[in-house]
PDB file of N, CA and C in Angstrom:
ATOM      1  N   UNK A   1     -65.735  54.484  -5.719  1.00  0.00           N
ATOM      2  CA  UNK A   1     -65.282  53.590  -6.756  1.00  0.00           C
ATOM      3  C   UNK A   1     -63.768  53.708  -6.868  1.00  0.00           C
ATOM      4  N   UNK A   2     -63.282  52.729  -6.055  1.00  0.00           N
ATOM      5  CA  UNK A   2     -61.458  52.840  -6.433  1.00  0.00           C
ATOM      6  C   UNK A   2     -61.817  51.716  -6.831  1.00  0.00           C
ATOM      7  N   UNK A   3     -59.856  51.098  -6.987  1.00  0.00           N
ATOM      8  CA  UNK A   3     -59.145  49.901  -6.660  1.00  0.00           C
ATOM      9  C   UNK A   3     -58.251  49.733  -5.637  1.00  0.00           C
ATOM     10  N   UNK A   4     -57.626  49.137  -4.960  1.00  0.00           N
ATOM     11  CA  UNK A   4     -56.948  49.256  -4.203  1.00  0.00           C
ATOM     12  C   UNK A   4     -55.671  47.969  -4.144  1.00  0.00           C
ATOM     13  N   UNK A   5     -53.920  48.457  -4.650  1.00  0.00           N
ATOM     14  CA  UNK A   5     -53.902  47.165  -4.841  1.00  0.00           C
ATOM     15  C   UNK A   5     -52.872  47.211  -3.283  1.00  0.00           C
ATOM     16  N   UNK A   6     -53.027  45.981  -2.839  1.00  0.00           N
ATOM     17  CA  UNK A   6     -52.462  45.793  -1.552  1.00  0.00           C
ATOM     18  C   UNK A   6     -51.641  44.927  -1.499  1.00  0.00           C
ATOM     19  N   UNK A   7     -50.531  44.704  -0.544  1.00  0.00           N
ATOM     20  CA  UNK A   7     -48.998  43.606  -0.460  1.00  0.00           C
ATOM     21  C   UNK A   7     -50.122  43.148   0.676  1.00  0.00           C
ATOM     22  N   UNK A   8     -50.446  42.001   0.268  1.00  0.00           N
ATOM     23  CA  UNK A   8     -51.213  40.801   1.565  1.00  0.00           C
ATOM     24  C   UNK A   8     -50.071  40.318   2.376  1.00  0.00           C
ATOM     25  N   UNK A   9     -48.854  40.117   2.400  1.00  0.00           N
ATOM     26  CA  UNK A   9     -47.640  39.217   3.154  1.00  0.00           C
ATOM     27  C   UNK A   9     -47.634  40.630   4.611  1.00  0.00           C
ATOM     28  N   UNK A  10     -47.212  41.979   3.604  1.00  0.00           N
ATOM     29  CA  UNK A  10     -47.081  43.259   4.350  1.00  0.00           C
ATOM     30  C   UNK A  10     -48.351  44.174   5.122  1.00  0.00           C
ATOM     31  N   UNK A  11     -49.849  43.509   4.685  1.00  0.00           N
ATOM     32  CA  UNK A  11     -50.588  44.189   4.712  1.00  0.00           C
ATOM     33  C   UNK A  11     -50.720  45.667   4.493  1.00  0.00           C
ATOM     34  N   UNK A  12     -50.026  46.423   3.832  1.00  0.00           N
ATOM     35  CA  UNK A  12     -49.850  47.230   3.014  1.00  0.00           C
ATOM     36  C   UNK A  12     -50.318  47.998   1.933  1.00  0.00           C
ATOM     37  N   UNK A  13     -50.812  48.933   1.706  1.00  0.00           N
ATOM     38  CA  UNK A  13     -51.698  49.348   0.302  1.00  0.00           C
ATOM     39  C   UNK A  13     -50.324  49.925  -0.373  1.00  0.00           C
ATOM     40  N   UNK A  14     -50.198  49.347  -1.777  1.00  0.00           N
ATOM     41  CA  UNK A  14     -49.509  49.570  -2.046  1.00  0.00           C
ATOM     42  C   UNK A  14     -49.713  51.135  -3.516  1.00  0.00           C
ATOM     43  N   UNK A  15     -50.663  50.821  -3.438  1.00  0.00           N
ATOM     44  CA  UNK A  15     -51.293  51.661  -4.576  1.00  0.00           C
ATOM     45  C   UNK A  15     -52.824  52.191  -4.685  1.00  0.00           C
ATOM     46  N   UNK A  16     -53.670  53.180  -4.988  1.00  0.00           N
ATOM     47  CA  UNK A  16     -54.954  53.438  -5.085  1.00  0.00           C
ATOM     48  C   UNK A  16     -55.245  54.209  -5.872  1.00  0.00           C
ATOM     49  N   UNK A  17     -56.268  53.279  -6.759  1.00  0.00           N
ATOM     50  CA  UNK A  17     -56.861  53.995  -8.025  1.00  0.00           C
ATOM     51  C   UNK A  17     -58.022  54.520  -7.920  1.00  0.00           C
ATOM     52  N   UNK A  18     -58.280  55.917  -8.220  1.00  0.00           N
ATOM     53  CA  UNK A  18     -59.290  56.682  -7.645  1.00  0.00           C
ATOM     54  C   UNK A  18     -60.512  56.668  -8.933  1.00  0.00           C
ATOM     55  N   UNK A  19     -61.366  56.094  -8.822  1.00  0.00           N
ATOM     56  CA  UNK A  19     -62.130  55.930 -10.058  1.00  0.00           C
ATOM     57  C   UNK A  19     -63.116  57.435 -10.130  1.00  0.00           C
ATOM     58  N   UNK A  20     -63.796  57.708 -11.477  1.00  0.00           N
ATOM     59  CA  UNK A  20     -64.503  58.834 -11.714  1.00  0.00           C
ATOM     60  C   UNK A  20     -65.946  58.738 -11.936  1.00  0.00           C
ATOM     61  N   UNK A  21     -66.345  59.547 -12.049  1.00  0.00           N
ATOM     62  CA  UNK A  21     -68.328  59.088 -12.335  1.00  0.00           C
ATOM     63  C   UNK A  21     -67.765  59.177 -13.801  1.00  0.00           C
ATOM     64  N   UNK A  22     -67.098  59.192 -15.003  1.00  0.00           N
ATOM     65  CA  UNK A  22     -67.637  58.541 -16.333  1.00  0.00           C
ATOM     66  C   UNK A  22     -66.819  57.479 -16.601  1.00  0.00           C
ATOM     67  N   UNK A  23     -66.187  57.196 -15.223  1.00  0.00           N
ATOM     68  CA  UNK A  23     -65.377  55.139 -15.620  1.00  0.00           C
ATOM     69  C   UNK A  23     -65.928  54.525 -14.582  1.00  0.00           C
ATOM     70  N   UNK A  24     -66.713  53.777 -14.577  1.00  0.00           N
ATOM     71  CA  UNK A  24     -67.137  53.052 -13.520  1.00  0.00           C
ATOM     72  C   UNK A  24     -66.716  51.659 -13.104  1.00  0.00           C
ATOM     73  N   UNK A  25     -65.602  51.320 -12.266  1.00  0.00           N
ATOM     74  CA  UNK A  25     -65.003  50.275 -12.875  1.00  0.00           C
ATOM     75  C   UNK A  25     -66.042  48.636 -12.457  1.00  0.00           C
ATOM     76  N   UNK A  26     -66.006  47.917 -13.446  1.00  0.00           N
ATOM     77  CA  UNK A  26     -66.596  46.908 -13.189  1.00  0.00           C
ATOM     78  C   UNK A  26     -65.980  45.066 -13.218  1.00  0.00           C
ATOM     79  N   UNK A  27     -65.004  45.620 -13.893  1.00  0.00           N
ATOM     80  CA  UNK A  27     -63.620  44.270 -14.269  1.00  0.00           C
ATOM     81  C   UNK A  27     -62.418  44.905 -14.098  1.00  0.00           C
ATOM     82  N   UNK A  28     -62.019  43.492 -13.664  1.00  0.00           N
ATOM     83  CA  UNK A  28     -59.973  43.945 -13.105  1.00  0.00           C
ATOM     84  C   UNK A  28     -59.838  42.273 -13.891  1.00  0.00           C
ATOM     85  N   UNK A  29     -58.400  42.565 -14.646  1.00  0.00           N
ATOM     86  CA  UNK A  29     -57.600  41.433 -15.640  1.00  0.00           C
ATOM     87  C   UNK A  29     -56.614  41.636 -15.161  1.00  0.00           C
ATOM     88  N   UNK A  30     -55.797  40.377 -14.724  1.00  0.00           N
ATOM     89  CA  UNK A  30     -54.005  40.952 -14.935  1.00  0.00           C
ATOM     90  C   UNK A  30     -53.474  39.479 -16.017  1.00  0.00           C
ATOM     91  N   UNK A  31     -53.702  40.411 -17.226  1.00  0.00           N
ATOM     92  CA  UNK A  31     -53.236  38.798 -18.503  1.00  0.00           C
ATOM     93  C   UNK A  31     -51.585  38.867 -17.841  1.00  0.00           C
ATOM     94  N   UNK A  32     -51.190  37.179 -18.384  1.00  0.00           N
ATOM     95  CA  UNK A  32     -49.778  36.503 -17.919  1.00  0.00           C
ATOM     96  C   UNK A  32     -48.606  37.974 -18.737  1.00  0.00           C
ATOM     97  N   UNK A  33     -49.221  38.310 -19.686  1.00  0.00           N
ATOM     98  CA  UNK A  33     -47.872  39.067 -20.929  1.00  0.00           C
ATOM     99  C   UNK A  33     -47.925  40.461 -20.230  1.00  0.00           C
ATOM    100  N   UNK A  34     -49.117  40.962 -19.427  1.00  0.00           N
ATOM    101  CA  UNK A  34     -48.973  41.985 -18.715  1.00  0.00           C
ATOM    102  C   UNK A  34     -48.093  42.105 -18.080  1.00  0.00           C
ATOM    103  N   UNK A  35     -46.780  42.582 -18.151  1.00  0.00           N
ATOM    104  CA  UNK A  35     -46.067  42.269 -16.774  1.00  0.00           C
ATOM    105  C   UNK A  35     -46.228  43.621 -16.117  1.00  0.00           C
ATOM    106  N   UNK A  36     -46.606  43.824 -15.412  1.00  0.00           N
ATOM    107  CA  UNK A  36     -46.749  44.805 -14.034  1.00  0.00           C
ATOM    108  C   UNK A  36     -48.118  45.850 -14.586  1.00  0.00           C
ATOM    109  N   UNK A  37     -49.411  44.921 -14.738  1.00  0.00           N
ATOM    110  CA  UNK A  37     -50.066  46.325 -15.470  1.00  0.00           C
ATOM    111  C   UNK A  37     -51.343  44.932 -15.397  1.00  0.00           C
ATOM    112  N   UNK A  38     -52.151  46.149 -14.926  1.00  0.00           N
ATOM    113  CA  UNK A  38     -53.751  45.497 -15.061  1.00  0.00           C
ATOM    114  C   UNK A  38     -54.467  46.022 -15.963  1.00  0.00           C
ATOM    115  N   UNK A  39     -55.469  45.389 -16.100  1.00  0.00           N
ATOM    116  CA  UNK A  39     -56.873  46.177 -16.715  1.00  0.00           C
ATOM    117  C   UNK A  39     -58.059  46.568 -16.405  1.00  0.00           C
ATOM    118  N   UNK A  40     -58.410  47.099 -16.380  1.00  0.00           N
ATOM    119  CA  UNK A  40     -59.635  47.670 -15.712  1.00  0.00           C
ATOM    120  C   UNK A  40     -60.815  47.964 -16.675  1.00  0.00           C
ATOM    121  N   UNK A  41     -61.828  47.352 -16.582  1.00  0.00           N
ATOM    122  CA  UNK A  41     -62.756  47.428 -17.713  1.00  0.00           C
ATOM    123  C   UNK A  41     -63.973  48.050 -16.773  1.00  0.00           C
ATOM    124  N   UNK A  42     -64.666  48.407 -17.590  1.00  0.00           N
ATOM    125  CA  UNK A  42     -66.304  49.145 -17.493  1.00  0.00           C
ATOM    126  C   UNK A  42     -66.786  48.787 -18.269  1.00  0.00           C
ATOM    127  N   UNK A  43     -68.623  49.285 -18.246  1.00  0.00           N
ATOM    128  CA  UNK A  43     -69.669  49.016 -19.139  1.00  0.00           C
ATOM    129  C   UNK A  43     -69.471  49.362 -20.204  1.00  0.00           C
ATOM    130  N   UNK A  44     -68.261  50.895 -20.793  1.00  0.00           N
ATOM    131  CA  UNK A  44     -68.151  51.604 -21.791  1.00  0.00           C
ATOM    132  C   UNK A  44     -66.912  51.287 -22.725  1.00  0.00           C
ATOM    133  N   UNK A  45     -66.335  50.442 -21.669  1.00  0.00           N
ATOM    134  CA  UNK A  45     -64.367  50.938 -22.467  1.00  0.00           C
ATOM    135  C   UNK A  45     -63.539  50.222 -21.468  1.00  0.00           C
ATOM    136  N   UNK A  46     -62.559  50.034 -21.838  1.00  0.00           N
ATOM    137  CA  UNK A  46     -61.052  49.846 -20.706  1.00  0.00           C
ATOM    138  C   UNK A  46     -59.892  50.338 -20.991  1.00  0.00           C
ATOM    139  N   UNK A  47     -59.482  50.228 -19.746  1.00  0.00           N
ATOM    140  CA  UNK A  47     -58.258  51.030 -19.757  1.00  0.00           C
ATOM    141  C   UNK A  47     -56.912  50.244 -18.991  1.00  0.00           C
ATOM    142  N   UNK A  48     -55.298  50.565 -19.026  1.00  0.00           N
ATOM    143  CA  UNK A  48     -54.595  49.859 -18.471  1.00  0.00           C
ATOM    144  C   UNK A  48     -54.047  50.685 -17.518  1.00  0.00           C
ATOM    145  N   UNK A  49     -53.517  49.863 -16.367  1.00  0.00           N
ATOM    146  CA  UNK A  49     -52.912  50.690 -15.681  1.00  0.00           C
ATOM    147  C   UNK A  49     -51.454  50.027 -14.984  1.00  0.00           C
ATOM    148  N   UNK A  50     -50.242  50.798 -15.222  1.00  0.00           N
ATOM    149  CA  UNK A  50     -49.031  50.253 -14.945  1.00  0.00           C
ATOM    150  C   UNK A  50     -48.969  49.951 -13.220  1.00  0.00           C
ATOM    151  N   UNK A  51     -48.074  49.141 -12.874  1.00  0.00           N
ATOM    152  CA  UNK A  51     -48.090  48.949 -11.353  1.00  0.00           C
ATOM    153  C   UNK A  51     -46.529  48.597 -11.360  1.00  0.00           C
ATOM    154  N   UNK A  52     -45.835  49.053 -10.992  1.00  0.00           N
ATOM    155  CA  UNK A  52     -44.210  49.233 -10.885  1.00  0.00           C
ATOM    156  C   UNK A  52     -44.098  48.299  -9.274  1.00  0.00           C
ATOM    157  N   UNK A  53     -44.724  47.818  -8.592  1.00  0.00           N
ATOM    158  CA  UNK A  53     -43.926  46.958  -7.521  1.00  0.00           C
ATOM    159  C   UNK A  53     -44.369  45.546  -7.912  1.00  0.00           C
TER     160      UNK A  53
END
């Protein structure tokens, strides 16, 4: 259970989110006001996560 976020132009991983057995991720959001930061939701909760490129 990761994410993996990747530069498609570079084919590139640019980042990898290593998920845990008590977050199971099941939704990814990136709202417009987010600027550089997703969301990551589960069955239980969500959480954000910054992305600096």
């Amino acid at each position: 259970n990761s994410v993996h976020v990747i530069d498609i132009e570079e084919n590139e991983t640019l980042l990898k989110i290593d998920g845990t057995s008590q977050f199971d991720v099941t939704a990814v959001v990136h709202p417009l006001t987010y600027m550089n930061k997703i969301l990551l939701g589960s069955a239980d909760c969500f959480e954000w996560v910054e992305c600096a490129y």
